[in-house]
N, C-alpha and C. Protein backbone atom coordinates (compact mmCIF):
# COMPACT_ATOMS: atom_id res chain seq x y z
N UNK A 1 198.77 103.58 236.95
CA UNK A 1 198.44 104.97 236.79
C UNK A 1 199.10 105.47 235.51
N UNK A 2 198.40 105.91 234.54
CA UNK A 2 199.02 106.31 233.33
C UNK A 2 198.54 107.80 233.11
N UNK A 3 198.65 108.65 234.41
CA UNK A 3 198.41 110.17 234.22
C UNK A 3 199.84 110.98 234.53
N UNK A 4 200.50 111.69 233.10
CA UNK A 4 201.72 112.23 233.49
C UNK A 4 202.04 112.99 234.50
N UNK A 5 200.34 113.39 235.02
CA UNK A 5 200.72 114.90 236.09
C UNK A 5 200.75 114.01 237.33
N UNK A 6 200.87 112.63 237.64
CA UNK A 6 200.83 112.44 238.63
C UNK A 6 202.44 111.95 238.70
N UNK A 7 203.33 112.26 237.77
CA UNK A 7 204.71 112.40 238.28
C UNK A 7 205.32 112.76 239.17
N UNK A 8 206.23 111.91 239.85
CA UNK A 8 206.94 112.74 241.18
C UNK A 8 207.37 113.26 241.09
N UNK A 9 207.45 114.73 242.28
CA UNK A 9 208.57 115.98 241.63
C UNK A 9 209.87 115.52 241.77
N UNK A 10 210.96 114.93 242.74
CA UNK A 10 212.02 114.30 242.41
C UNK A 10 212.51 113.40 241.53
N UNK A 11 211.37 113.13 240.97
CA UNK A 11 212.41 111.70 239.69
C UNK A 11 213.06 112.68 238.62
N UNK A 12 214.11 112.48 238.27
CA UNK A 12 214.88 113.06 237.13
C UNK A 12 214.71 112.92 235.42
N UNK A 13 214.40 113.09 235.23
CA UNK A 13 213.91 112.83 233.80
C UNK A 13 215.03 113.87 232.62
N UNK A 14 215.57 112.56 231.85
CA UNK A 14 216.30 113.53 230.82
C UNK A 14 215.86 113.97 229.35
N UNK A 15 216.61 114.56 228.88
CA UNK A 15 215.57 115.95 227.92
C UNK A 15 215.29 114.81 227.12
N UNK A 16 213.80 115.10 226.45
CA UNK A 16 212.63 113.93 225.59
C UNK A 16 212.33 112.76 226.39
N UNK A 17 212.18 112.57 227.88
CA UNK A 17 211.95 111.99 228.20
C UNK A 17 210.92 112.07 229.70
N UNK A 18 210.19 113.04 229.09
CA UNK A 18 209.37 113.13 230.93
C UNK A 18 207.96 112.83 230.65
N UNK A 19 207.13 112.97 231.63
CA UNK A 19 206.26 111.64 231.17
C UNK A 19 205.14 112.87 229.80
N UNK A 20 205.72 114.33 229.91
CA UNK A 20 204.72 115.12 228.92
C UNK A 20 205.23 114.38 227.11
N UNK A 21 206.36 113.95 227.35
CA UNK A 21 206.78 113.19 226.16
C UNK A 21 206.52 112.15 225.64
N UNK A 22 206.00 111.15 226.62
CA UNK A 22 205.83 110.06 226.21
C UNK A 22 204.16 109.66 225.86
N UNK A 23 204.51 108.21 224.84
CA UNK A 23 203.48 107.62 224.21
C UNK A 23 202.86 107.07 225.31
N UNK A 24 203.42 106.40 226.47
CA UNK A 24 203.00 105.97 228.05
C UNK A 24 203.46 106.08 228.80
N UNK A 25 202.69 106.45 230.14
CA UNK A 25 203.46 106.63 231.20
C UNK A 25 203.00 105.47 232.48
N UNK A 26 203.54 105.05 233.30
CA UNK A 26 203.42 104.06 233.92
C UNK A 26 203.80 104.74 235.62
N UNK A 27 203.29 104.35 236.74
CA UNK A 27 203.82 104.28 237.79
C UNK A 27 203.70 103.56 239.18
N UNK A 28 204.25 103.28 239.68
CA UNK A 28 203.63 102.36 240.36
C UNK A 28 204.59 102.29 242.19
N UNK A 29 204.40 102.40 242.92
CA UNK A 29 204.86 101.99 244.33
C UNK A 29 204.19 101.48 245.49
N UNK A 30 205.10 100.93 246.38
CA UNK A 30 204.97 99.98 247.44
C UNK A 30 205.74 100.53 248.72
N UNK A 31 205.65 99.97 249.71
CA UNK A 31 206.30 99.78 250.83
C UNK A 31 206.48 98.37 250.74
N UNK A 32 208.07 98.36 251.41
CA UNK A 32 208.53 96.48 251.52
C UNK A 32 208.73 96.52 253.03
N UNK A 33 209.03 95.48 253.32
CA UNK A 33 209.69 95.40 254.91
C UNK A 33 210.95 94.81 254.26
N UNK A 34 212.00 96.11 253.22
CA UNK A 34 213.20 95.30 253.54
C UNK A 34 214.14 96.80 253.62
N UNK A 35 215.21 96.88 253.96
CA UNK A 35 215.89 97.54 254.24
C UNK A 35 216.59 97.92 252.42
N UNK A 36 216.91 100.04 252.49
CA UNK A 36 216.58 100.61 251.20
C UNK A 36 218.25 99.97 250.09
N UNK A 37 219.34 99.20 250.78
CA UNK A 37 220.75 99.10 250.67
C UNK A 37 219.98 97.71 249.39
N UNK A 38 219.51 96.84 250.29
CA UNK A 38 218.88 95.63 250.10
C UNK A 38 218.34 95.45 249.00
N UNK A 39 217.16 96.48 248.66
CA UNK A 39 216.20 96.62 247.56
C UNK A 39 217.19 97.36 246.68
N UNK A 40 218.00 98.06 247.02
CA UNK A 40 219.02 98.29 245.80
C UNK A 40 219.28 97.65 245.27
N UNK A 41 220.21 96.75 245.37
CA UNK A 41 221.61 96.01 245.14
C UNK A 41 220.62 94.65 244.04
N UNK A 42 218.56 93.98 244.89
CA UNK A 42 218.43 93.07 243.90
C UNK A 42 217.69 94.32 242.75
N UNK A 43 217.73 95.61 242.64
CA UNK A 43 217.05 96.06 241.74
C UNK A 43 218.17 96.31 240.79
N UNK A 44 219.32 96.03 241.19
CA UNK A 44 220.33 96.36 240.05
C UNK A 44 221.60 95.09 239.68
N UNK A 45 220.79 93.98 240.43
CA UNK A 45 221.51 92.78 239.84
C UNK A 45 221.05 92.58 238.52
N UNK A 46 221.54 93.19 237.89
CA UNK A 46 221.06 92.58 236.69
C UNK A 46 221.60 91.45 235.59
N UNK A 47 222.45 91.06 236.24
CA UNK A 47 222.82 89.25 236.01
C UNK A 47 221.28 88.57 236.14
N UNK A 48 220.77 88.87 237.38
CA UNK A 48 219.82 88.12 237.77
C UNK A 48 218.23 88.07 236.98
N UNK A 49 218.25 89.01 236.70
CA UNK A 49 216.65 89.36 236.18
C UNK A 49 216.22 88.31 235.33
N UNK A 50 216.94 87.57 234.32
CA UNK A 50 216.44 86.10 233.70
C UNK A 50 215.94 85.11 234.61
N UNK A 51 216.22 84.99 235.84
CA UNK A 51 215.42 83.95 236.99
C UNK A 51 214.17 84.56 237.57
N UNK A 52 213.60 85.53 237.37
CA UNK A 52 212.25 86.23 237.89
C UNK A 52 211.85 87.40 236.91
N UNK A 53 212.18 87.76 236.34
CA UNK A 53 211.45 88.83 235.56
C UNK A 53 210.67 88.29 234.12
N UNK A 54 209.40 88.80 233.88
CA UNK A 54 208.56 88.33 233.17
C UNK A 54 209.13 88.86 231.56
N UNK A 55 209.31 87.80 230.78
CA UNK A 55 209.78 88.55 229.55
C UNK A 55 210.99 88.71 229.42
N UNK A 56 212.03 88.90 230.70
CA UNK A 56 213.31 88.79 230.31
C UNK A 56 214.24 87.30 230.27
N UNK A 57 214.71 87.05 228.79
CA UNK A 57 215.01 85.43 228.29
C UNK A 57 216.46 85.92 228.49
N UNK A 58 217.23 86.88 228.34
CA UNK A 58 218.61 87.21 228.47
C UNK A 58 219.56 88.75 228.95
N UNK A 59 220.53 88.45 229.68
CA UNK A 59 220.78 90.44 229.65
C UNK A 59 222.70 90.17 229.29
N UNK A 60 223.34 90.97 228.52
CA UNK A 60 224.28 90.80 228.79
C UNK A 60 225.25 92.30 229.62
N UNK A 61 226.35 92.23 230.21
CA UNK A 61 226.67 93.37 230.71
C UNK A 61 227.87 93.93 230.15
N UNK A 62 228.17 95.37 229.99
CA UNK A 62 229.20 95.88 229.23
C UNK A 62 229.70 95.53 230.88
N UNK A 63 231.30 96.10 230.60
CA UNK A 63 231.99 96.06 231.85
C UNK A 63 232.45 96.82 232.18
N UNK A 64 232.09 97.87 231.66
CA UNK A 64 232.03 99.63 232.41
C UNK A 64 230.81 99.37 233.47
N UNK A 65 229.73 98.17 233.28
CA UNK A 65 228.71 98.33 234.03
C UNK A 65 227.38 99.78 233.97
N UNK A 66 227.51 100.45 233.26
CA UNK A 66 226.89 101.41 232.53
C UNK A 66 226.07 101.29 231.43
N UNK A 67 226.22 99.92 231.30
CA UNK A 67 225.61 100.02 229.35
C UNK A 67 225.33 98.56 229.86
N UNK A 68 224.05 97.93 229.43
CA UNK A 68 224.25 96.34 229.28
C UNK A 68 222.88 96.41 228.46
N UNK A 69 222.22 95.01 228.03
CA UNK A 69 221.82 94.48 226.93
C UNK A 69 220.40 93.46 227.66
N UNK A 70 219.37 93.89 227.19
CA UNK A 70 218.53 92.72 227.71
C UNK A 70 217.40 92.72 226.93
N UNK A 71 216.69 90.92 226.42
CA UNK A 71 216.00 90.68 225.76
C UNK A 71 214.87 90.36 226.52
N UNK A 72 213.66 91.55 226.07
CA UNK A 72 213.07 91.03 226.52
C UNK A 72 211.52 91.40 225.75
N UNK A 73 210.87 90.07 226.06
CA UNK A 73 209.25 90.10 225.09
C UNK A 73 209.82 89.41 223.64
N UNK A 74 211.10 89.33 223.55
CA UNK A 74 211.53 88.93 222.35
C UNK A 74 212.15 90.43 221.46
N UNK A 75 212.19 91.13 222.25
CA UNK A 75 213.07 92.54 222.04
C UNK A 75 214.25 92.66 222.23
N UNK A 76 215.36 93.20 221.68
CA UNK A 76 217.21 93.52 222.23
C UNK A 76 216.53 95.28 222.76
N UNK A 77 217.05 95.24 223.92
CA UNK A 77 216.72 96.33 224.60
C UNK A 77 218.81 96.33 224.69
N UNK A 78 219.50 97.64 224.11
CA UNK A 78 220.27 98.27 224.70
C UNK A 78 220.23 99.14 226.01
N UNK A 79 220.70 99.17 227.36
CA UNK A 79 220.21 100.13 228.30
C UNK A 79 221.01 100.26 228.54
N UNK A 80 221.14 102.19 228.67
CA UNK A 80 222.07 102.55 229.45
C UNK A 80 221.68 103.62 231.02
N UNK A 81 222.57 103.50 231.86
CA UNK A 81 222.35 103.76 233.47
C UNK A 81 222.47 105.36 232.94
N UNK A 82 221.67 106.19 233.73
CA UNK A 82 221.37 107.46 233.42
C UNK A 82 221.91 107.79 235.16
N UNK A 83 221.53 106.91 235.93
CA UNK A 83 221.17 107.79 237.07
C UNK A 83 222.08 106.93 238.19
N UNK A 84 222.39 106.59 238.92
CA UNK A 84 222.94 105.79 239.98
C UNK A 84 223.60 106.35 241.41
N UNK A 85 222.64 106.38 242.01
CA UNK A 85 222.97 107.18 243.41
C UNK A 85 222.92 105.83 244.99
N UNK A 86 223.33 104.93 244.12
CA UNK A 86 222.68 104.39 245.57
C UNK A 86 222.65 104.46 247.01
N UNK A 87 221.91 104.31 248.11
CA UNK A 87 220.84 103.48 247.59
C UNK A 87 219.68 103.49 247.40
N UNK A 88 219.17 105.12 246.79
CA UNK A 88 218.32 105.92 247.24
C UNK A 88 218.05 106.34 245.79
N UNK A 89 218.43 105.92 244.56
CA UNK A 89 217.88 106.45 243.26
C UNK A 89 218.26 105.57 241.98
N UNK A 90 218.02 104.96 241.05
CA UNK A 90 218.81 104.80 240.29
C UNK A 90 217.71 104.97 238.45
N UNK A 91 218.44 104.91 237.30
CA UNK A 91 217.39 105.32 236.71
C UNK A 91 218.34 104.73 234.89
N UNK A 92 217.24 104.34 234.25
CA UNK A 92 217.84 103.84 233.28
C UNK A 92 217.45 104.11 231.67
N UNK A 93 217.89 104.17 230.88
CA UNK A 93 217.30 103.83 228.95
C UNK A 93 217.28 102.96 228.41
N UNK A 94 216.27 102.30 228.12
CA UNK A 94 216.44 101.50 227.59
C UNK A 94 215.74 101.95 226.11
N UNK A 95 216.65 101.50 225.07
CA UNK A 95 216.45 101.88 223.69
C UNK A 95 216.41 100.40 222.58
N UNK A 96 215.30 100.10 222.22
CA UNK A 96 215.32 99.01 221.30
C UNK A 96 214.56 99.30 219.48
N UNK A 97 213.63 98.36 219.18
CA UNK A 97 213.39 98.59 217.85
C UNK A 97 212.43 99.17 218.09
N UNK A 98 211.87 100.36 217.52
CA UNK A 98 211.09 101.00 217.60
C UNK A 98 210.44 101.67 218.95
N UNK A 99 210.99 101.26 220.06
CA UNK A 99 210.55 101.56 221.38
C UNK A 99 211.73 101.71 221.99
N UNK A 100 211.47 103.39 223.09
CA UNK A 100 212.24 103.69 224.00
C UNK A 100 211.66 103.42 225.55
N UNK A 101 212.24 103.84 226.57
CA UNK A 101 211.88 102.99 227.40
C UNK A 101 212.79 104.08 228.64
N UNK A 102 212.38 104.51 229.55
CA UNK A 102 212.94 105.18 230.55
C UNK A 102 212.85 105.06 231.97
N UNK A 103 213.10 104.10 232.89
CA UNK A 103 212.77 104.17 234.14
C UNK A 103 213.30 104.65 235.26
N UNK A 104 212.67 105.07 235.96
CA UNK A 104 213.47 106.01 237.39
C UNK A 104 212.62 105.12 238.56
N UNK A 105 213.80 105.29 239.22
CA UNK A 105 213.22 104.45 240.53
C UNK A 105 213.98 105.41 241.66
N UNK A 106 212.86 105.74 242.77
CA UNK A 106 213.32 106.24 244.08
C UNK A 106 212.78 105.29 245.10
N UNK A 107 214.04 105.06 246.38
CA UNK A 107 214.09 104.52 247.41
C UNK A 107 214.19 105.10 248.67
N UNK A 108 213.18 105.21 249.35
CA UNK A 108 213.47 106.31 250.81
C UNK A 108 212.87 104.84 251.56
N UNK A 109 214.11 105.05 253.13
CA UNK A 109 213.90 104.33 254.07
C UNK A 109 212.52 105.21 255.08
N UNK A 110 211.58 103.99 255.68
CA UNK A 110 210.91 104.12 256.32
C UNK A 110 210.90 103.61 257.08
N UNK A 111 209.98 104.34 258.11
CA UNK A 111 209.68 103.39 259.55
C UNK A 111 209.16 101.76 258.74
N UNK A 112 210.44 100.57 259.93
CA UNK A 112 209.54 99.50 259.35
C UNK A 112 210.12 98.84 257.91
N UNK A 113 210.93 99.82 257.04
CA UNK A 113 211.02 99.18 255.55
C UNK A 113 211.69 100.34 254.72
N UNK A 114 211.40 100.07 253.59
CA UNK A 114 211.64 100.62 252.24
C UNK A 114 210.39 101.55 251.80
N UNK A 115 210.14 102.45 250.97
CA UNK A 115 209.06 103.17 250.32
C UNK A 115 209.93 102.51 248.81
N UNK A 116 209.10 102.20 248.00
CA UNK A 116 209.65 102.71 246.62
C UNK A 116 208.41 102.87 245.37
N UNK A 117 209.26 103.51 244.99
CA UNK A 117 208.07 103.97 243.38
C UNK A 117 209.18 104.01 242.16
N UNK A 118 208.26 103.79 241.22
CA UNK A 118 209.01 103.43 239.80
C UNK A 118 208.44 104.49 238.95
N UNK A 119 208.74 105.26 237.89
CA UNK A 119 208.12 106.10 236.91
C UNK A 119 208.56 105.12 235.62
N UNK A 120 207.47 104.97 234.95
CA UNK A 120 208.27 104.82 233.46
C UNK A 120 207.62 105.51 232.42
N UNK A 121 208.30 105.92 231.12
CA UNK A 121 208.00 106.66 230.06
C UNK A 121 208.39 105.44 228.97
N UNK A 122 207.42 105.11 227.99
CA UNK A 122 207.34 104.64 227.01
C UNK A 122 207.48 105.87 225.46
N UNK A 123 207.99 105.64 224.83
CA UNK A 123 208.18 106.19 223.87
C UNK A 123 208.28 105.30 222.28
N UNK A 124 207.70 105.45 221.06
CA UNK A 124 207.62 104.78 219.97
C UNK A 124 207.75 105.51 218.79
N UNK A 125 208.16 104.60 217.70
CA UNK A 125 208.67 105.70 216.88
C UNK A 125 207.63 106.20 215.93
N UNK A 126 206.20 105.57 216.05
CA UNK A 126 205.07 106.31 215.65
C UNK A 126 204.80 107.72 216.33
N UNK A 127 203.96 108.65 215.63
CA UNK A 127 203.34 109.59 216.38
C UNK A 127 202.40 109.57 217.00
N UNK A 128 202.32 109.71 218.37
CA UNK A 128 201.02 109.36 219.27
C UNK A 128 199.92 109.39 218.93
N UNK A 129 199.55 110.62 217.91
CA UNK A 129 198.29 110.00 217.54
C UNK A 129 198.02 108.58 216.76
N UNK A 130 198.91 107.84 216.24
CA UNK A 130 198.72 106.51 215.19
C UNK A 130 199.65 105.28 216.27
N UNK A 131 199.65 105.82 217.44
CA UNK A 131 200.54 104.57 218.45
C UNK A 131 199.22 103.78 218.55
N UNK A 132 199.69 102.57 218.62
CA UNK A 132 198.69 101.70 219.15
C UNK A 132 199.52 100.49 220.10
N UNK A 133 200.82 100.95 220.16
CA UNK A 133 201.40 99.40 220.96
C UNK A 133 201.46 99.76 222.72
N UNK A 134 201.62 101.45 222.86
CA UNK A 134 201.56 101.94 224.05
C UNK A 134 200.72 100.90 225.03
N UNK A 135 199.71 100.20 225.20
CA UNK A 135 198.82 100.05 226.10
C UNK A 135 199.33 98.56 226.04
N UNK A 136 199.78 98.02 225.31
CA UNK A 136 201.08 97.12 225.39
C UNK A 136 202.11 97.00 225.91
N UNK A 137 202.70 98.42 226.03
CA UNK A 137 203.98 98.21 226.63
C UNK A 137 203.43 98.37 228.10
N UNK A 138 202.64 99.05 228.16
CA UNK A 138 202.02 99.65 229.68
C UNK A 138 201.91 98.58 230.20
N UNK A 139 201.36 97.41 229.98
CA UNK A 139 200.84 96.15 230.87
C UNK A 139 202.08 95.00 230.69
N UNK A 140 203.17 95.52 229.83
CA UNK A 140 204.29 94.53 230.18
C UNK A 140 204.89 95.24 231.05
N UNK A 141 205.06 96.48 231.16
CA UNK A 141 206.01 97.41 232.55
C UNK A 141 205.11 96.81 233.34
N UNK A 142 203.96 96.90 233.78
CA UNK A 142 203.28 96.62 234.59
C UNK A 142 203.31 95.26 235.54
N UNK A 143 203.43 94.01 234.34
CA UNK A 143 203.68 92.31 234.91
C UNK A 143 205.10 92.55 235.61
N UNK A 144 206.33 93.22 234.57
CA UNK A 144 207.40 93.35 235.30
C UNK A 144 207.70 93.99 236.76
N UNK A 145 207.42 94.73 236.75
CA UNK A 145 207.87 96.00 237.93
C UNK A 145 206.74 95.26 239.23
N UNK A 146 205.40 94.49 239.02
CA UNK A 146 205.00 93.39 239.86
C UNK A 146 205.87 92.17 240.37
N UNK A 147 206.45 91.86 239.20
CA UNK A 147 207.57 91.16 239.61
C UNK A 147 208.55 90.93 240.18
N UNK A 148 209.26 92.64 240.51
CA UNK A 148 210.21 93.14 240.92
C UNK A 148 209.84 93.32 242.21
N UNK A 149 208.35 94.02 242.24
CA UNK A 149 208.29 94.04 244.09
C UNK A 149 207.95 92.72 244.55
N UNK A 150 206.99 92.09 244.01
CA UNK A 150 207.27 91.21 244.83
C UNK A 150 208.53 89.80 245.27
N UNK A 151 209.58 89.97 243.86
CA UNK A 151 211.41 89.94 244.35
C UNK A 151 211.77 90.29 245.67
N UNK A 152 211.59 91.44 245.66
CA UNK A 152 212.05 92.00 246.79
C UNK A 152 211.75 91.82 248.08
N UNK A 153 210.05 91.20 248.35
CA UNK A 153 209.33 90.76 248.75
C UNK A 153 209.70 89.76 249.34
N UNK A 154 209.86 88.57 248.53
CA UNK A 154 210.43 87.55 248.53
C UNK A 154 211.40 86.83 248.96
N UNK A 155 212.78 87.78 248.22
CA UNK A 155 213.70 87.29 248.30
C UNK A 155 214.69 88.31 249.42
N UNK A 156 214.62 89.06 249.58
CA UNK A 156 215.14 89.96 250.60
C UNK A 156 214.94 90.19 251.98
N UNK A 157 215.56 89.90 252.71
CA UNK A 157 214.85 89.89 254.30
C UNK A 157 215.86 91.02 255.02
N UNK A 158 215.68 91.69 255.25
CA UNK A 158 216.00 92.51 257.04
C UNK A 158 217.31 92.11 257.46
């Protein structure tokens, strides 16, 4: 879904970054059958994301744990944690060459499982009218954050 008005009213978005700002907007959710502690903890291993995530070859971590480093598509993505409530929110920046990158993720327990949804805002340092990589980045958020649910999917049980 790449329509900004279909933003959730709870995701947090910080200033230049809501989806009326961005070059793309992305969103996407599921229900899991795993419990919301669970789907936290592998959505923010991020040691791990080089063994399942599409595109990511490396991440390194500051050790404030706030700031860490991940390559990915063949990009240095600096990211830093904007948001961290667990186990019910967490939300990040990622800032590289020419592309910004913003994701929010909410987790509400349900009957049965997890709910979750992801927002992301793409941002480039062209002006939207002369962007052309947007629909690019859209379908790499897209392979990824597929990836991620079905991680969770996967690898997480009850």
């Amino acid at each position: 879904m790449r329509d900004p008005l279909n933003s959730h009213p709870d995701i947090h978005w910080p200033a230049g970054f809501s989806p009326d700002d961005a070059h793309a907007f992305f969103r996407r959710e599921a229900t899991l059958a795993v419990p919301p502690d669970q789907a936290f903890a592998l959505l923010t291993d991020v040691s791990s994301w080089p063994e399942w995530s599409p595109g990511v070859t490396g991440v390194g971590i500051d050790a404030l744990a706030q700031v860490f480093t991940v390559q990915w598509y063949g990009h240095r993505f600096e990211v830093f944690v904007g948001e961290n409530n667990p186990p019910h929110r967490v939300g990040w920046l990622g800032i590289g060459a020419g592309v910004q990158l913003y994701q929010a993720w909410l987790i509400t327990p349900v009957d049965g499982g997890t709910h979750i949804l992801t927002e992301n805002v793409v941002r480039s340092g062209a002006p939207k009218a002369l962007d052309t990589l947007s629909a690019l980045w859209t379908e790499r958020l897209g392979a990824l954050w597929q990836a991620q649910y079905d991680r969770m999917s996967d690898v997480v049980t009850p």
